[in-house]
N, C-alpha and C. Protein backbone atom coordinates (compact mmCIF):
# COMPACT_ATOMS: atom_id res chain seq x y z
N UNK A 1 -142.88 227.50 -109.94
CA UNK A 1 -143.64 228.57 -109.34
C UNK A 1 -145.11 228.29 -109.65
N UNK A 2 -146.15 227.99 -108.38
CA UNK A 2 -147.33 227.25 -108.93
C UNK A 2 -148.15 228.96 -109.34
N UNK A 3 -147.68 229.67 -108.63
CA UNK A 3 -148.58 231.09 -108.94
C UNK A 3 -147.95 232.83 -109.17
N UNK A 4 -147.49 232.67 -110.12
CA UNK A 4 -146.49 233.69 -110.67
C UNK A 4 -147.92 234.73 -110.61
N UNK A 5 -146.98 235.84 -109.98
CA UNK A 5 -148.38 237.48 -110.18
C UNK A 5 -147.51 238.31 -110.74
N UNK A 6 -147.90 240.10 -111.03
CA UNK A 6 -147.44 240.85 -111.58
C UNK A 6 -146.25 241.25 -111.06
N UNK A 7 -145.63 240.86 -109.38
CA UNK A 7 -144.09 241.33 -109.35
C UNK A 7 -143.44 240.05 -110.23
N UNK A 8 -143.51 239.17 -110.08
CA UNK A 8 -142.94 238.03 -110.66
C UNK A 8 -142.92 238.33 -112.27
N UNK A 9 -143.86 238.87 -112.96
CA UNK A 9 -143.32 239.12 -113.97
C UNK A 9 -142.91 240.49 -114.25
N UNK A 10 -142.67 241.37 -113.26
CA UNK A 10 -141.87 242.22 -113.51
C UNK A 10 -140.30 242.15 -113.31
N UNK A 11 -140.22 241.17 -112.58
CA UNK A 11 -138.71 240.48 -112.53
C UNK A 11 -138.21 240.01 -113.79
N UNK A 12 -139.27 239.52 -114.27
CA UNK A 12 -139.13 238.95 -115.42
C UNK A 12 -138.75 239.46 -116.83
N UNK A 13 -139.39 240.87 -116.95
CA UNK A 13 -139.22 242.39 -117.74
C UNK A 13 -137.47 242.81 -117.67
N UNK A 14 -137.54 242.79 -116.13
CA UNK A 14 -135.96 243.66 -115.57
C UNK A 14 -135.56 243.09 -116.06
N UNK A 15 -135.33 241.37 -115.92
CA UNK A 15 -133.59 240.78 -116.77
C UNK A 15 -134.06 240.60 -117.66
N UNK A 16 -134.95 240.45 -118.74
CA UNK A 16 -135.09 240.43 -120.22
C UNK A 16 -134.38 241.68 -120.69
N UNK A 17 -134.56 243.45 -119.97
CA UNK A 17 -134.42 244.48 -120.47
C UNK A 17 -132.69 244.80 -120.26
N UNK A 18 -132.24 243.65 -118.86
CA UNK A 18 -130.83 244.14 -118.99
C UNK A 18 -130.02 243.23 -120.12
N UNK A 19 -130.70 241.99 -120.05
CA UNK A 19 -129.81 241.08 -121.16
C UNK A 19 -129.96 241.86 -122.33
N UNK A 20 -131.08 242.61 -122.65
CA UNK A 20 -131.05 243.68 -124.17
C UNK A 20 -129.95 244.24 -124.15
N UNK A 21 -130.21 245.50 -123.05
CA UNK A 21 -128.89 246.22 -123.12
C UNK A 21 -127.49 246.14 -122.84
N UNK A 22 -127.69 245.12 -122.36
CA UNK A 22 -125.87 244.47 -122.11
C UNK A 22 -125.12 243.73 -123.16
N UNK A 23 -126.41 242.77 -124.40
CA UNK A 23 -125.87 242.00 -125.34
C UNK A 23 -124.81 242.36 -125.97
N UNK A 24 -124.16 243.27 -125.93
CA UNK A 24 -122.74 244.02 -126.46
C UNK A 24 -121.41 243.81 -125.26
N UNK A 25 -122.19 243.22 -124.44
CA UNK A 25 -121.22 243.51 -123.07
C UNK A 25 -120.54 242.13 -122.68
N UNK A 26 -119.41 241.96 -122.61
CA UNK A 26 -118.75 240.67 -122.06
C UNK A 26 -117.56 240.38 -121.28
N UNK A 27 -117.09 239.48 -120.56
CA UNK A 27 -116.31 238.77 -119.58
C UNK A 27 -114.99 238.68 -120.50
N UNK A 28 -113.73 239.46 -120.14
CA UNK A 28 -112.42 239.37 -120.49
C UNK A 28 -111.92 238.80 -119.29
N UNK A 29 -111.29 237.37 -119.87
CA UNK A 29 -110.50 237.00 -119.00
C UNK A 29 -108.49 237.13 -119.51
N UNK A 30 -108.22 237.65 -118.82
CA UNK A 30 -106.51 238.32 -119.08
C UNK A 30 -105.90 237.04 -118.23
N UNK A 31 -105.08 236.30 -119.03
CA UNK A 31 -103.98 235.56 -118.27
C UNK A 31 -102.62 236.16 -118.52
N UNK A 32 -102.11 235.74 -117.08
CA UNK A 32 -100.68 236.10 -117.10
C UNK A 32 -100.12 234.95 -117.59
N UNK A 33 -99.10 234.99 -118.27
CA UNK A 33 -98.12 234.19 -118.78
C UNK A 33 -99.31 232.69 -118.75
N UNK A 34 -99.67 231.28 -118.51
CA UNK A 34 -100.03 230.14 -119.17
C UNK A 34 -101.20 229.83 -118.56
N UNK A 35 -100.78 230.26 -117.15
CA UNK A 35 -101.89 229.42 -116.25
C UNK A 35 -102.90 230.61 -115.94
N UNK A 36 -103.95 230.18 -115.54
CA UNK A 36 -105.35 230.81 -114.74
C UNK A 36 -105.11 230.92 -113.25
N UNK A 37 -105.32 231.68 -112.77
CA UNK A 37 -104.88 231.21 -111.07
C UNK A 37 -106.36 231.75 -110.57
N UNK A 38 -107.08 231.29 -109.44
CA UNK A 38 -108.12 231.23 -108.80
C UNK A 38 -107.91 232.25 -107.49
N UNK A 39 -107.93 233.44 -107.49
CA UNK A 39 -107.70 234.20 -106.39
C UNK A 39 -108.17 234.53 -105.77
N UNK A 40 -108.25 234.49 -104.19
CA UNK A 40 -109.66 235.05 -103.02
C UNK A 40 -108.91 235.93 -102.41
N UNK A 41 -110.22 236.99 -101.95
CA UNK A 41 -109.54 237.94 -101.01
C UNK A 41 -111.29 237.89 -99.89
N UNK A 42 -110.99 237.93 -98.51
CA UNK A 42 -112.13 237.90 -97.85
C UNK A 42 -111.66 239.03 -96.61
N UNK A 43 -112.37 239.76 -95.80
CA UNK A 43 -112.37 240.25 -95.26
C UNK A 43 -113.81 240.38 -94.13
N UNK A 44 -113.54 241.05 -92.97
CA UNK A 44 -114.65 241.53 -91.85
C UNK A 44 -114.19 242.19 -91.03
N UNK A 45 -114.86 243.03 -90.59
CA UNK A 45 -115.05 244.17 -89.31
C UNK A 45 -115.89 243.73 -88.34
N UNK A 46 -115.44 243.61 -87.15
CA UNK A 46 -116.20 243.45 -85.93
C UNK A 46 -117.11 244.54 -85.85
N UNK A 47 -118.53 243.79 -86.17
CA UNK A 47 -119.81 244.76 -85.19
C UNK A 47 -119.22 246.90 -85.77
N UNK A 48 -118.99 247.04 -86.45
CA UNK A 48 -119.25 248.06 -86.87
C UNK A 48 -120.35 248.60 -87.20
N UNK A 49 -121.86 247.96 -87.44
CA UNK A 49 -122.48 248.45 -87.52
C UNK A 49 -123.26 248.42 -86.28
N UNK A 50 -123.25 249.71 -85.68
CA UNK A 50 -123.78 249.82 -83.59
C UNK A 50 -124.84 249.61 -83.81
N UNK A 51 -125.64 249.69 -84.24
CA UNK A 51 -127.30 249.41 -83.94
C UNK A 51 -127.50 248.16 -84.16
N UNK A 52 -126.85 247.01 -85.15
CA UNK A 52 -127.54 245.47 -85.28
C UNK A 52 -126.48 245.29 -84.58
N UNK A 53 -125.49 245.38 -84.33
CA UNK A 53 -124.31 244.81 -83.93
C UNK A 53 -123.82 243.74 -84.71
N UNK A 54 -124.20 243.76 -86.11
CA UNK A 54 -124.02 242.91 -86.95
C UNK A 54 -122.50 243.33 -87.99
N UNK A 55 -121.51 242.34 -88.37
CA UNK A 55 -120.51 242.63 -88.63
C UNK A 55 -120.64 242.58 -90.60
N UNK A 56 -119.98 243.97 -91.06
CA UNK A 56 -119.75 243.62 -92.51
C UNK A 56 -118.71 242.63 -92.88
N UNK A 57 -119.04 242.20 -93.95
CA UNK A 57 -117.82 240.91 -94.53
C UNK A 57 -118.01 241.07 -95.52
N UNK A 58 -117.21 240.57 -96.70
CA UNK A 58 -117.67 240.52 -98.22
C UNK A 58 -116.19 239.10 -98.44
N UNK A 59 -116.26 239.12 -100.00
CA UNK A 59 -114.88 238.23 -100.57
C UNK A 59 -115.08 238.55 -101.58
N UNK A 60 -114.23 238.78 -102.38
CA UNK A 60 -113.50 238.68 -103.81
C UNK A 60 -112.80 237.53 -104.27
N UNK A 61 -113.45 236.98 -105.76
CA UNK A 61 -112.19 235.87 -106.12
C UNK A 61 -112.02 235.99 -107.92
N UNK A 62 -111.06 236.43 -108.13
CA UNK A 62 -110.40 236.64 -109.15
C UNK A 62 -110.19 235.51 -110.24
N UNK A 63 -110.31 235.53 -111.37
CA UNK A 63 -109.92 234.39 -112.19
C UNK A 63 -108.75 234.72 -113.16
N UNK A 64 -107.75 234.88 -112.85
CA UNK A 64 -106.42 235.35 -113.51
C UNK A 64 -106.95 236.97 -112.87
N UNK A 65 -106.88 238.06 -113.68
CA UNK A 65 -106.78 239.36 -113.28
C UNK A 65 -108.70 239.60 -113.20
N UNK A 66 -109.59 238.87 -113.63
CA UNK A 66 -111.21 239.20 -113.70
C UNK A 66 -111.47 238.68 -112.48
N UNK A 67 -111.98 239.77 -111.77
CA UNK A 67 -113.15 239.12 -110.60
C UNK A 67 -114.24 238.60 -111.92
N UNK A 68 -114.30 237.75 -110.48
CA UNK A 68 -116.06 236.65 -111.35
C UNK A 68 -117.17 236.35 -110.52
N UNK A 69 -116.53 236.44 -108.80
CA UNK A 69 -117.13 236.38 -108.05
C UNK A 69 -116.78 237.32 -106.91
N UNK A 70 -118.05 238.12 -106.04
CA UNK A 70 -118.02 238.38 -105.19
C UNK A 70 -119.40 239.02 -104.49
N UNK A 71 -118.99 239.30 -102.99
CA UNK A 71 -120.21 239.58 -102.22
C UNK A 71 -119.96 240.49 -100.90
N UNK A 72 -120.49 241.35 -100.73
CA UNK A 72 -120.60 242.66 -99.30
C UNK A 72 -121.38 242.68 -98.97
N UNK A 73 -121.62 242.76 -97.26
CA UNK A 73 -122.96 243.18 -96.90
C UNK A 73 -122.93 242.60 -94.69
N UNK A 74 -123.61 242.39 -94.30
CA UNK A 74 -124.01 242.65 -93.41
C UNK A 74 -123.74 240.93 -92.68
N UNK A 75 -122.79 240.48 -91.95
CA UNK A 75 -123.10 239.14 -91.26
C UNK A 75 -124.57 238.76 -90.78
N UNK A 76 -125.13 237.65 -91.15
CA UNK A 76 -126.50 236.83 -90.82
C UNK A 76 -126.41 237.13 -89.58
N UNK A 77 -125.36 236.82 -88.63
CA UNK A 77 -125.10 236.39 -87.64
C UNK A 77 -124.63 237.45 -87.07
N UNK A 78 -124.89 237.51 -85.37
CA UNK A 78 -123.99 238.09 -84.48
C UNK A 78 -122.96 237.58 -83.90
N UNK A 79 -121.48 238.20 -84.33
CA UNK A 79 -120.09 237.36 -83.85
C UNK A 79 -120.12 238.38 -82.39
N UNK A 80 -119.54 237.27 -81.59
CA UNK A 80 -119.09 237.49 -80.28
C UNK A 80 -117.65 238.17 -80.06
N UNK A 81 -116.74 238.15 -81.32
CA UNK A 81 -115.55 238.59 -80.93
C UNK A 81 -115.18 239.16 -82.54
N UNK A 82 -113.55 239.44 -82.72
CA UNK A 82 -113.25 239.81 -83.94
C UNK A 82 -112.86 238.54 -84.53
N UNK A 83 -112.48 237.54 -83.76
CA UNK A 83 -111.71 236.03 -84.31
C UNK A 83 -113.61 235.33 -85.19
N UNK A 84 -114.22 235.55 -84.27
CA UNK A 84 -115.79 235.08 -84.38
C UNK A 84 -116.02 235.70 -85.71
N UNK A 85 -116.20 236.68 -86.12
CA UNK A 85 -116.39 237.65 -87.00
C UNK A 85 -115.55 237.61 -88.31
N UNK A 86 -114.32 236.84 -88.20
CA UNK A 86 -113.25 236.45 -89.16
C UNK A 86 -113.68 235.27 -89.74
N UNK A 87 -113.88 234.60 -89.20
CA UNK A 87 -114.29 232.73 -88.85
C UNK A 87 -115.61 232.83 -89.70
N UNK A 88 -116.83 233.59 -89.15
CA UNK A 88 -118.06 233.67 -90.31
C UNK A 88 -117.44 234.22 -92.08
N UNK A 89 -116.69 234.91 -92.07
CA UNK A 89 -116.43 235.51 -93.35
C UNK A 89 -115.66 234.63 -94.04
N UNK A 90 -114.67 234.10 -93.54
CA UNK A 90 -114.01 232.60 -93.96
C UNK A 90 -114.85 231.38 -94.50
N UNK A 91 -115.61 231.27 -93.56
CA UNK A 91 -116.69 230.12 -93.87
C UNK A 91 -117.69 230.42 -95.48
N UNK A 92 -117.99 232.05 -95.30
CA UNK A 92 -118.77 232.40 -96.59
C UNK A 92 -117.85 232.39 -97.98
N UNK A 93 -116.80 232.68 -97.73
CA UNK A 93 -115.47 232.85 -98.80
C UNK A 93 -114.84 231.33 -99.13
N UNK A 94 -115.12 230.16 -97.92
CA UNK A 94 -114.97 228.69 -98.63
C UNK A 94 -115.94 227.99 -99.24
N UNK A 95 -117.32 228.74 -98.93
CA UNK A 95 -118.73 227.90 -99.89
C UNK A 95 -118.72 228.77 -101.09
N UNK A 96 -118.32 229.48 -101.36
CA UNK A 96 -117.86 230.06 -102.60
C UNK A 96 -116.96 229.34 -103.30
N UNK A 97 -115.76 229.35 -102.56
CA UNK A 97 -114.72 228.46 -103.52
C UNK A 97 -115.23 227.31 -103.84
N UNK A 98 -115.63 226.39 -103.05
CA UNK A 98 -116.12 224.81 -103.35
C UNK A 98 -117.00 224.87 -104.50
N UNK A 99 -117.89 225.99 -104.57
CA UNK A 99 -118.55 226.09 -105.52
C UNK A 99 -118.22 226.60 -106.50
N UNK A 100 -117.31 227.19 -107.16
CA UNK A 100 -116.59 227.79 -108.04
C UNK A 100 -115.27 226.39 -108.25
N UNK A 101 -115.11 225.56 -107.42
CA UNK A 101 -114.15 224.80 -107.80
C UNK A 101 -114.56 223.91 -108.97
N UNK A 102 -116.15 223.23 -108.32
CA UNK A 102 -117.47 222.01 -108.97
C UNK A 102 -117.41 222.91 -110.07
N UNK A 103 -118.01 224.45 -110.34
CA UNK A 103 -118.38 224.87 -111.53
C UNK A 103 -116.85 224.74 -112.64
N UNK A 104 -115.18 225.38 -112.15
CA UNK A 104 -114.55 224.78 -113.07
C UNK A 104 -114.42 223.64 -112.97
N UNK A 105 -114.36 222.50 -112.36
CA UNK A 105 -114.28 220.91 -112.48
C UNK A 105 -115.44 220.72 -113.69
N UNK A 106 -116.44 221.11 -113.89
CA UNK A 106 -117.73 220.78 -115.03
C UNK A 106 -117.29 221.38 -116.46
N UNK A 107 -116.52 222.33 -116.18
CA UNK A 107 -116.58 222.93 -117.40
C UNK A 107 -114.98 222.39 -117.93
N UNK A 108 -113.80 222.11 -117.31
CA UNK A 108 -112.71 221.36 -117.36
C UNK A 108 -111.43 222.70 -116.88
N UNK A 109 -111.99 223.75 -116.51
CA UNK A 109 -110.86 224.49 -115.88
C UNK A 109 -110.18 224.09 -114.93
N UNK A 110 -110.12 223.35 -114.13
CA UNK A 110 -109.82 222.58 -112.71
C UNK A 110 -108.65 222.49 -112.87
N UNK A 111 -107.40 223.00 -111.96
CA UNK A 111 -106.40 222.65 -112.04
C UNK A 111 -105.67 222.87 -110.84
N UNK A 112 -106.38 222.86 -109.34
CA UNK A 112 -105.98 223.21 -108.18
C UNK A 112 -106.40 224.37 -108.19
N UNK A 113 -106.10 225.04 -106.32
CA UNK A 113 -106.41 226.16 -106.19
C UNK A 113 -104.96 226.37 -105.34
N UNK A 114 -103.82 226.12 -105.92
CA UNK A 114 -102.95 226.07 -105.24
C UNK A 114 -101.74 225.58 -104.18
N UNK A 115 -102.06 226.22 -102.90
CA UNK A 115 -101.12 225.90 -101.96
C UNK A 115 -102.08 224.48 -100.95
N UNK A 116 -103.60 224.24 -101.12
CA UNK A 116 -104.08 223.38 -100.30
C UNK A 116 -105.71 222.74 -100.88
N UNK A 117 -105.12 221.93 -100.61
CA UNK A 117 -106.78 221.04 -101.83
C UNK A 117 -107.97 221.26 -100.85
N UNK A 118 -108.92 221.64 -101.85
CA UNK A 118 -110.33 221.58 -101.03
C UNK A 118 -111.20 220.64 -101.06
């Protein structure tokens, strides 16, 4: 950042002040019986919102029973249909996984995501 100003370091304040108050706060991960399993859930609504005509989507992905990742909100894009509108939310819910796959492959969690290799 060649020129940090006063919002930039008020960003800077906010997560200093939440890492304070959270330092008590942490990530339970619950396994069932041995293994970790990597779980997604993705979803979208066609154009529900009438004025952008823009479709909500989000995904959920679970790491044994802990979400670890997820995201809601408004398609970039305008889908032409409900298949269109499925197809964008899919696409956002597999650059997630790939990237959650690399992050356990680095750390040595990697052990498939199941029924189809990515």
């Amino acid at each position: 950042m060649s020129k940090p100003c006063k919002t930039h370091w008020n960003v800077v304040e906010g997560i200093l002040w939440y890492l304070h108050v959270t330092q008590d706060k942490w990530i339970v991960f619950i396994c069932v019986g041995r293994v970790y399993d990597l779980i997604s859930y993705w979803e979208s609504d066609y154009a529900s919102d009438e004025d952008r005509l823009k479709s909500p989507s989000g995904y959920l992905f679970n790491f044994g029973r802990t979400p670890i990742s997820w995201r809601s909100g408004l398609q970039t894009m305008i889908a032409l249909s409900t298949t269109g509108a499925e197809f964008i939310a899919t696409v956002k819910a597999m650059k997630e996984a790939l990237y959650l796959k690399q992050l356990f492959s680095y750390f040595g969690f990697y052990h498939g995501f199941g029924g189809g290799e990515l």
